[in-house]
C-alpha atoms as a PDB file:
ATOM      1  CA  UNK A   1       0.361  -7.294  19.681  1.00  0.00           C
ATOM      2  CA  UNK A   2       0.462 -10.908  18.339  1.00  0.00           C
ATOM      3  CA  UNK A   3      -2.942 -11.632  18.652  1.00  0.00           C
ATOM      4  CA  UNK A   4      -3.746  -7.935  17.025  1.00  0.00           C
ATOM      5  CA  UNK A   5      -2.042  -8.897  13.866  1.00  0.00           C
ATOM      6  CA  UNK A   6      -3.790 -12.159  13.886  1.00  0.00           C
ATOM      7  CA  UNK A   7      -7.438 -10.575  14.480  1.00  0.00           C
ATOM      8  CA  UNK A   8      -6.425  -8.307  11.318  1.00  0.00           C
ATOM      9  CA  UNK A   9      -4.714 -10.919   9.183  1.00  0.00           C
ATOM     10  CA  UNK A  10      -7.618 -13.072   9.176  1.00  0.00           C
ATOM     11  CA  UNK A  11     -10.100 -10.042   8.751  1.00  0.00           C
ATOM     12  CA  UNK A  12      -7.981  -9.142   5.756  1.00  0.00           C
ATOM     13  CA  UNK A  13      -7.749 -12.287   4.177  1.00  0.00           C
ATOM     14  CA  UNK A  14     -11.701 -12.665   4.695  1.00  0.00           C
ATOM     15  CA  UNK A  15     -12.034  -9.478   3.055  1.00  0.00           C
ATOM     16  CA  UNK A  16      -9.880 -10.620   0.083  1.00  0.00           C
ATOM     17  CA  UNK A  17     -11.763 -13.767  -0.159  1.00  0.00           C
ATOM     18  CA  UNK A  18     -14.859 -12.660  -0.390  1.00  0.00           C
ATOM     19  CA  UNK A  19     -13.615  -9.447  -2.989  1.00  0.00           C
ATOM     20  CA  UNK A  20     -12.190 -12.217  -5.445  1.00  0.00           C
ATOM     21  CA  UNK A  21     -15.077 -14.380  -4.901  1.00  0.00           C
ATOM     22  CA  UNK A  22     -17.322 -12.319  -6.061  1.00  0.00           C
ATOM     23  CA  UNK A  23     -15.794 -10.942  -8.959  1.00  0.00           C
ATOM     24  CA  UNK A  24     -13.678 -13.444 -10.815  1.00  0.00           C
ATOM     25  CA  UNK A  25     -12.491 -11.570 -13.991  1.00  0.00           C
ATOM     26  CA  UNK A  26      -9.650 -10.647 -11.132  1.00  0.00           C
ATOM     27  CA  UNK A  27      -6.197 -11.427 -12.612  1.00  0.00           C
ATOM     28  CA  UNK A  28      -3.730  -9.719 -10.640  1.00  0.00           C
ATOM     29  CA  UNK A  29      -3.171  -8.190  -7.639  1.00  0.00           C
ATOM     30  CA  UNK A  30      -0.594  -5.898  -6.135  1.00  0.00           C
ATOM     31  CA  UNK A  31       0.461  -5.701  -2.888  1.00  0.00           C
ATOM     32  CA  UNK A  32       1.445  -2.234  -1.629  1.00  0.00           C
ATOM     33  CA  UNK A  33       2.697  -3.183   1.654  1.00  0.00           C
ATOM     34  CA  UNK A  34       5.398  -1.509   4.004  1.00  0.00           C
ATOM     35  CA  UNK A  35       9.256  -2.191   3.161  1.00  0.00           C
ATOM     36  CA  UNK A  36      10.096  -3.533   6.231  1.00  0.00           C
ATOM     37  CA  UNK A  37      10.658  -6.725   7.656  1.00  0.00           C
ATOM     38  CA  UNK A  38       6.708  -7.372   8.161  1.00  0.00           C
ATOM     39  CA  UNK A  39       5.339  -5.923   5.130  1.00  0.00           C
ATOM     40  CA  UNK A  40       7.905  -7.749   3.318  1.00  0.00           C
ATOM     41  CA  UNK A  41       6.573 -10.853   5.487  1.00  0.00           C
ATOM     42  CA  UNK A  42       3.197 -10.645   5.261  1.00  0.00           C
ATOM     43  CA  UNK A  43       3.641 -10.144   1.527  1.00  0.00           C
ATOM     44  CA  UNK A  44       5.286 -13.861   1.172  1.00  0.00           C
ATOM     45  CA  UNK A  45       2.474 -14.942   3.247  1.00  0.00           C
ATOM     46  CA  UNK A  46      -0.538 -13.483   1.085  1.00  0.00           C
ATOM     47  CA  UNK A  47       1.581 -14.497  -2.088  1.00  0.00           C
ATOM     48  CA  UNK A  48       1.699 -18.660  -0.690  1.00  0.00           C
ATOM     49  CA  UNK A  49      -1.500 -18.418   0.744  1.00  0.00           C
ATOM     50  CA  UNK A  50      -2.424 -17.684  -3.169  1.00  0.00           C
ATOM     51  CA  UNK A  51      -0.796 -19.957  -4.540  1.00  0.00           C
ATOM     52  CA  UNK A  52      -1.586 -23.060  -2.281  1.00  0.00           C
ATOM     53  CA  UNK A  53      -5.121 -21.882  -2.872  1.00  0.00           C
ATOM     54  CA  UNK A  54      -6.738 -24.415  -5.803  1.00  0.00           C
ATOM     55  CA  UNK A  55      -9.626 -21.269  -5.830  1.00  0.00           C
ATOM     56  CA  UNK A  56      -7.170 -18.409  -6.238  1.00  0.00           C
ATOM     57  CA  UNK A  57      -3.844 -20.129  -7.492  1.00  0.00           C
ATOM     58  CA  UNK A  58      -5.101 -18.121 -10.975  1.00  0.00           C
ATOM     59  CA  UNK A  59      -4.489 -14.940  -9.476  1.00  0.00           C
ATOM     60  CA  UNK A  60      -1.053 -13.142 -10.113  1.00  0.00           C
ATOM     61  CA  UNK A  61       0.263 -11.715  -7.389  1.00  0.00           C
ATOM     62  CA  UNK A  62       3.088  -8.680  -7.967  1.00  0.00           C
ATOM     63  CA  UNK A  63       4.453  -7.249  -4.484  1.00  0.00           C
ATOM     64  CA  UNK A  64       5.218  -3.298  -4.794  1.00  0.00           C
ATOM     65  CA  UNK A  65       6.898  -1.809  -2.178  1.00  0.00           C
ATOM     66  CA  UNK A  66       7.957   1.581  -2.048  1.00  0.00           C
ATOM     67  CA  UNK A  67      11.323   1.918  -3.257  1.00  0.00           C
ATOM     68  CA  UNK A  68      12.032   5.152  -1.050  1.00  0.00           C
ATOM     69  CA  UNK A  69      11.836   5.363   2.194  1.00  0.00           C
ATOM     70  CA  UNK A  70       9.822   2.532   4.484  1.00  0.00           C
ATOM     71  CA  UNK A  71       6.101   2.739   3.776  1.00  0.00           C
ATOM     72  CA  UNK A  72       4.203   4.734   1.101  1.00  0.00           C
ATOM     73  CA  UNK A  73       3.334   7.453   3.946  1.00  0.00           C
ATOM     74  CA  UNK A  74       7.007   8.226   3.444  1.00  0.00           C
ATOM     75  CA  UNK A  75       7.058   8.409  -0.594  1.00  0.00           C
ATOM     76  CA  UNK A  76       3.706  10.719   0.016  1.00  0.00           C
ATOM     77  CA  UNK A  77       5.504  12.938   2.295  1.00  0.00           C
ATOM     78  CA  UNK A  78       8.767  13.426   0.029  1.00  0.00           C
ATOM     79  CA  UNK A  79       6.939  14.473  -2.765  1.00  0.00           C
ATOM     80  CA  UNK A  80       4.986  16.809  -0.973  1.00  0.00           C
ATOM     81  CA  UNK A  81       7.765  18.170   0.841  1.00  0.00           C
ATOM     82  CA  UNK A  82       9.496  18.410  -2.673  1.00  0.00           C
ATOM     83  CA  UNK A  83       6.534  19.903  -4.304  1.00  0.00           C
ATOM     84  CA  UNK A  84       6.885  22.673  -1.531  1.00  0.00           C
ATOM     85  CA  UNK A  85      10.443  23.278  -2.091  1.00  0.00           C
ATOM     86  CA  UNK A  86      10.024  23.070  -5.463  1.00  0.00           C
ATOM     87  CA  UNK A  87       7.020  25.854  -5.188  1.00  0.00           C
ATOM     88  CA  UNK A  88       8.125  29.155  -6.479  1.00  0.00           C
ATOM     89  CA  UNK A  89       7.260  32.175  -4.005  1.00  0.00           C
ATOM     90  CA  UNK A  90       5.232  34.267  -4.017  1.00  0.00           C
ATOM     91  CA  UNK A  91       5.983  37.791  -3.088  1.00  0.00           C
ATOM     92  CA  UNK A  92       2.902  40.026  -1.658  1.00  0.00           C
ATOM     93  CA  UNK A  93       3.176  43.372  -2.622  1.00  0.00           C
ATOM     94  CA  UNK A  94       2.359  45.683   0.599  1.00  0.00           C
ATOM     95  CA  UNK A  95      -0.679  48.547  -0.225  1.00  0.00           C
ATOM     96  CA  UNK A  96      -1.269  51.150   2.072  1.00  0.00           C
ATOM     97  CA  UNK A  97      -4.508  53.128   1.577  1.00  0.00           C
ATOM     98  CA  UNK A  98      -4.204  56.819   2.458  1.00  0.00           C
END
């Protein structure tokens, strides 16, 4: 799984590269990663890899991550589970046709 993460780490960073590249009035970026031990990770790396970078040290990075629950799949889930909780009900009326 290593060499997965590696594959997509440099595919990601490619991406960003290029993104930022191409459009400079770019100021800030936030980074919605997972609350876990390698979201939290990777987010240190992106943020150092920023500011080591002379082309990108401009950028302000502001790391986000969910504050309930471990990824933002979670947080989407809650709320709709609390939406649909929350939902009043609705009750059918029967009609029988004679």
């Amino acid at each position: 799984m290593g060499r997965l993460q590696a594959i997509v780490g440099r595919f990601i960073a490619n991406l960003a590269n290029c993104l930022l590249e191409r459009n400079p009035q770019i100021k800030r970026v936030i980074l919605h990663l997972d609350n876990d031990i390698a979201g939290l990770s990777a987010a240190r790396k992106i943020k150092t890899m920023f500011a080591n970078s002379n082309q990108f040290a401009r950028i302000h990075i502001t790391v986000n991550p969910p504050r309930n629950g471990i990824d933002y799949n979670d947080v989407l889930l809650n709320s709709i589970q609390q939406k649909q909780e929350n939902k009043p009900k609705c009750h059918q009326r029967e009609t029988f046709i004679t």
